[in-house]
Protein backbone atom coordinates (compact mmCIF):
# COMPACT_ATOMS: atom_id res chain seq x y z
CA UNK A 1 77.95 70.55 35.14
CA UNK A 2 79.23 71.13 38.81
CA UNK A 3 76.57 73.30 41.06
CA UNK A 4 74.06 73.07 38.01
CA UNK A 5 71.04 73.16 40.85
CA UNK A 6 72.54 76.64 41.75
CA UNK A 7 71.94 78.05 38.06
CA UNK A 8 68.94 79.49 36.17
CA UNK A 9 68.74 76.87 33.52
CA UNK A 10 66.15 79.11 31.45
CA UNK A 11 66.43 78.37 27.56
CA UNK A 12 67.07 74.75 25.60
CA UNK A 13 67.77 75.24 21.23
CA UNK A 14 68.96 72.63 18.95
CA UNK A 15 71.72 73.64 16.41
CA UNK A 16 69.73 74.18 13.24
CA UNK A 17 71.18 73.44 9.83
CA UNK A 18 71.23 77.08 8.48
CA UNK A 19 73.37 77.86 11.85
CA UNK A 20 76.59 75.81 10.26
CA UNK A 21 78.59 78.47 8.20
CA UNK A 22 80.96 76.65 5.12
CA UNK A 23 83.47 75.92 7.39
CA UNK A 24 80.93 72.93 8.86
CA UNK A 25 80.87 74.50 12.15
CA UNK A 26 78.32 76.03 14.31
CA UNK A 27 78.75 79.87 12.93
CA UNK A 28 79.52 82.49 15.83
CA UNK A 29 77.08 84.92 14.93
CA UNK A 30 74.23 82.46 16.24
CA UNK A 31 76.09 81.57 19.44
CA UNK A 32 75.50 85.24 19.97
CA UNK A 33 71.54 84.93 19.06
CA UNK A 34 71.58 81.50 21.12
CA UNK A 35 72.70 83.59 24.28
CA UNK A 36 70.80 86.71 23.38
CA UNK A 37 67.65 84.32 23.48
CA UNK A 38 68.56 82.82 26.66
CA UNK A 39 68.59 86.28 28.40
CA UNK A 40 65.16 87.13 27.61
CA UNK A 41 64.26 83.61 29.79
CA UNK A 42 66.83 85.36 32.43
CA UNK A 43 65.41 88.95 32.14
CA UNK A 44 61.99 87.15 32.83
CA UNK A 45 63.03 85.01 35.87
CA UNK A 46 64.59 88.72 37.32
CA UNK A 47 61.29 90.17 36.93
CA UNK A 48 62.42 93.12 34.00
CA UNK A 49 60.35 90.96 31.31
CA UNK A 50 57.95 92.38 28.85
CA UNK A 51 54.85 93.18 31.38
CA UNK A 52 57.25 94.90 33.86
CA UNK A 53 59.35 96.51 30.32
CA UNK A 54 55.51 97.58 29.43
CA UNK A 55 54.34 98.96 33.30
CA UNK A 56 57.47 101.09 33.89
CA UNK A 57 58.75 102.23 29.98
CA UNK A 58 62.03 100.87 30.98
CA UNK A 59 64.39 97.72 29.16
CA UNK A 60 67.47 96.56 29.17
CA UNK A 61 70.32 97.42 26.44
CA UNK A 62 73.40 94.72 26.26
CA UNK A 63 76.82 97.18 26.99
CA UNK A 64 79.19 94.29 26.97
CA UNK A 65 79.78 90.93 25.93
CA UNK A 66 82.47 88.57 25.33
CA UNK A 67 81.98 84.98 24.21
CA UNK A 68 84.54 82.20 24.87
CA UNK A 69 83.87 79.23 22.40
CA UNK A 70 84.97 76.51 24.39
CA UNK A 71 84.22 73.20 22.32
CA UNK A 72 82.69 72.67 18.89
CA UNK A 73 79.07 71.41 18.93
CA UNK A 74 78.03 70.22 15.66
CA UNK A 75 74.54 70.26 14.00
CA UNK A 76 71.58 68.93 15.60
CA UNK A 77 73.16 68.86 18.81
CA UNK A 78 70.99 70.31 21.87
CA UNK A 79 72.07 72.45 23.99
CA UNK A 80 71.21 73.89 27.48
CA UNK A 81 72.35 77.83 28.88
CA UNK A 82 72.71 78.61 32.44
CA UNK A 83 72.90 81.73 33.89
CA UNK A 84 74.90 82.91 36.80
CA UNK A 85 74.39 86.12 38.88
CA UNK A 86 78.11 87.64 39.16
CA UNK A 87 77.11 90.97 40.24
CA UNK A 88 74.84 93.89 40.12
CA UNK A 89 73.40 97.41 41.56
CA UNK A 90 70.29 99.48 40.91
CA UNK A 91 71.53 100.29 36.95
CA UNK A 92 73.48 97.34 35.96
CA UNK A 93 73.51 93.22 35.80
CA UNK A 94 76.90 91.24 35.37
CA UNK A 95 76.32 88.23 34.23
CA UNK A 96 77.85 84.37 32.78
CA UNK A 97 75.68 82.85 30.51
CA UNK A 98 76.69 78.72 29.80
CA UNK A 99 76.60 77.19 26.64
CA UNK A 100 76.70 73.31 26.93
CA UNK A 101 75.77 70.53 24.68
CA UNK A 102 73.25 68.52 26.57
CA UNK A 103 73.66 65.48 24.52
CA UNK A 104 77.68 65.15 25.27
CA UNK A 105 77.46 66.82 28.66
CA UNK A 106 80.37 69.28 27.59
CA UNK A 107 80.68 72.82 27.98
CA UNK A 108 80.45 74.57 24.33
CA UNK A 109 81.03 78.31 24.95
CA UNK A 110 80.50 81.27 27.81
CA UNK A 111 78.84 84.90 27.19
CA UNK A 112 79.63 87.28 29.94
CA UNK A 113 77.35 89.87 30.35
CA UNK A 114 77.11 93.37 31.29
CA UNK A 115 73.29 94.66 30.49
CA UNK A 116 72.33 98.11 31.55
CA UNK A 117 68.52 99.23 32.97
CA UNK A 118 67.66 101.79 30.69
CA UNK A 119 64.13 104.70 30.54
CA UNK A 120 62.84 104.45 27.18
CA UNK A 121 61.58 107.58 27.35
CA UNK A 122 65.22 109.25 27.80
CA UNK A 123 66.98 106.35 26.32
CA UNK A 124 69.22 106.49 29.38
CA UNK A 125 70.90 104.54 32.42
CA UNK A 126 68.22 104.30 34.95
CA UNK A 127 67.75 102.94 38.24
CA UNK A 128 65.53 100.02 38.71
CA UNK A 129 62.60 99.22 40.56
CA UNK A 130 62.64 97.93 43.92
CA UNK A 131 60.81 94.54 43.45
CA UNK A 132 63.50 94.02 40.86
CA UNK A 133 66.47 94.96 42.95
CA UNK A 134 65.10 92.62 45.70
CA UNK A 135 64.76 89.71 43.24
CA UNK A 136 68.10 90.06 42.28
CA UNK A 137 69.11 90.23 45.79
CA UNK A 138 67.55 87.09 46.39
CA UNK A 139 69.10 85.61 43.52
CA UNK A 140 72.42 86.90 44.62
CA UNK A 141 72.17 84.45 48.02
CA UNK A 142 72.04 81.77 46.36
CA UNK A 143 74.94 82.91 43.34
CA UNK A 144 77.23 84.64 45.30
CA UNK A 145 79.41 81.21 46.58
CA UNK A 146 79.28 80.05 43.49
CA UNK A 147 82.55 79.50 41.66
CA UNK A 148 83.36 82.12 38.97
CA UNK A 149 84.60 80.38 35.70
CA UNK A 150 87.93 81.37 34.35
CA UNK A 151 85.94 82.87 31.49
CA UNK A 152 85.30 86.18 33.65
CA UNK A 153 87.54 88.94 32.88
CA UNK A 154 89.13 87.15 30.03
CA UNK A 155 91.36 89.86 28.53
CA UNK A 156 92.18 89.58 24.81
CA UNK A 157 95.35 89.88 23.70
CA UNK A 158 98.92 89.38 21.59
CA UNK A 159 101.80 88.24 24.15
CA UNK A 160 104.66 90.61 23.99
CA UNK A 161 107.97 89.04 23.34
């Protein structure tokens, strides 16, 4: 857990029994709720949380994700997710969330993010405010030195022969 001081540490779980599928392992669909609760911690620390969602009618909708499973944590193991800053302007937040297993100290699985600010009333890309921008500036500061984990970018794919 290199440069873990650096990170938004914003969301602890345990690996609960009905999250093991019948192949004994931690099932991928609740990785993916996992990280989707760990980004409402995130969307908090950034200032869009559910008094600011409220104040301006605006959100945030998920456009892209991609989740690397890394290592197998089994049940009833805890785990901590980290979130790093990898990018952003006034409609959009790129993001690496960190899965690891706090009991093993081992990195479990990444979820890179792409989440869009969005008007509910037109249900459209919208800029954000300007205390937000400026928090994620500030944010950015400390992020931007920060080693990006070979997780970033990952491009699926079949080798050609």
């Amino acid at each position: 857990m290199n440069e873990t001081g650096k990170l938004f540490w914003g969301h602890k779980d345990v690996v609960r029994p009905d999250w093991i599928d019948y192949n004994g392992h931690f099932n991928a669909g609740y990785y993916a709720v996992c990280f989707d609760d760990a980004i409402e911690t995130w969307m908090d620390h950034i200032g869009l949380g559910p008094t600011h969602r409220e104040e301006f009618s605006v959100t945030t909708f998920s456009a892209e994700n991609h989740i690397t499973y890394l290592q197998e944590v089994a049940e009833g193991s805890n785990l901590s997710i980290s979130t790093q800053l990898l990018g952003f302007d006034r409609k959009r937040i790129h993001a690496l969330q960190t899965m690891w297993n706090s009991d093993e100290e081992f990195l479990a699985a990444t979820c890179e993010v792409m989440s869009l600010h969005v008007s509910e009333e037109t249900r459209r890309v919208s800029e954000m405010s300007e205390a937000v921008y400026k928090r994620l500036a500030e944010i950015w500061l400390v992020h931007r030195d920060l080693a990006v984990p070979p997780q970033v970018g990952h491009q699926m794919g079949v080798p050609s022969k």
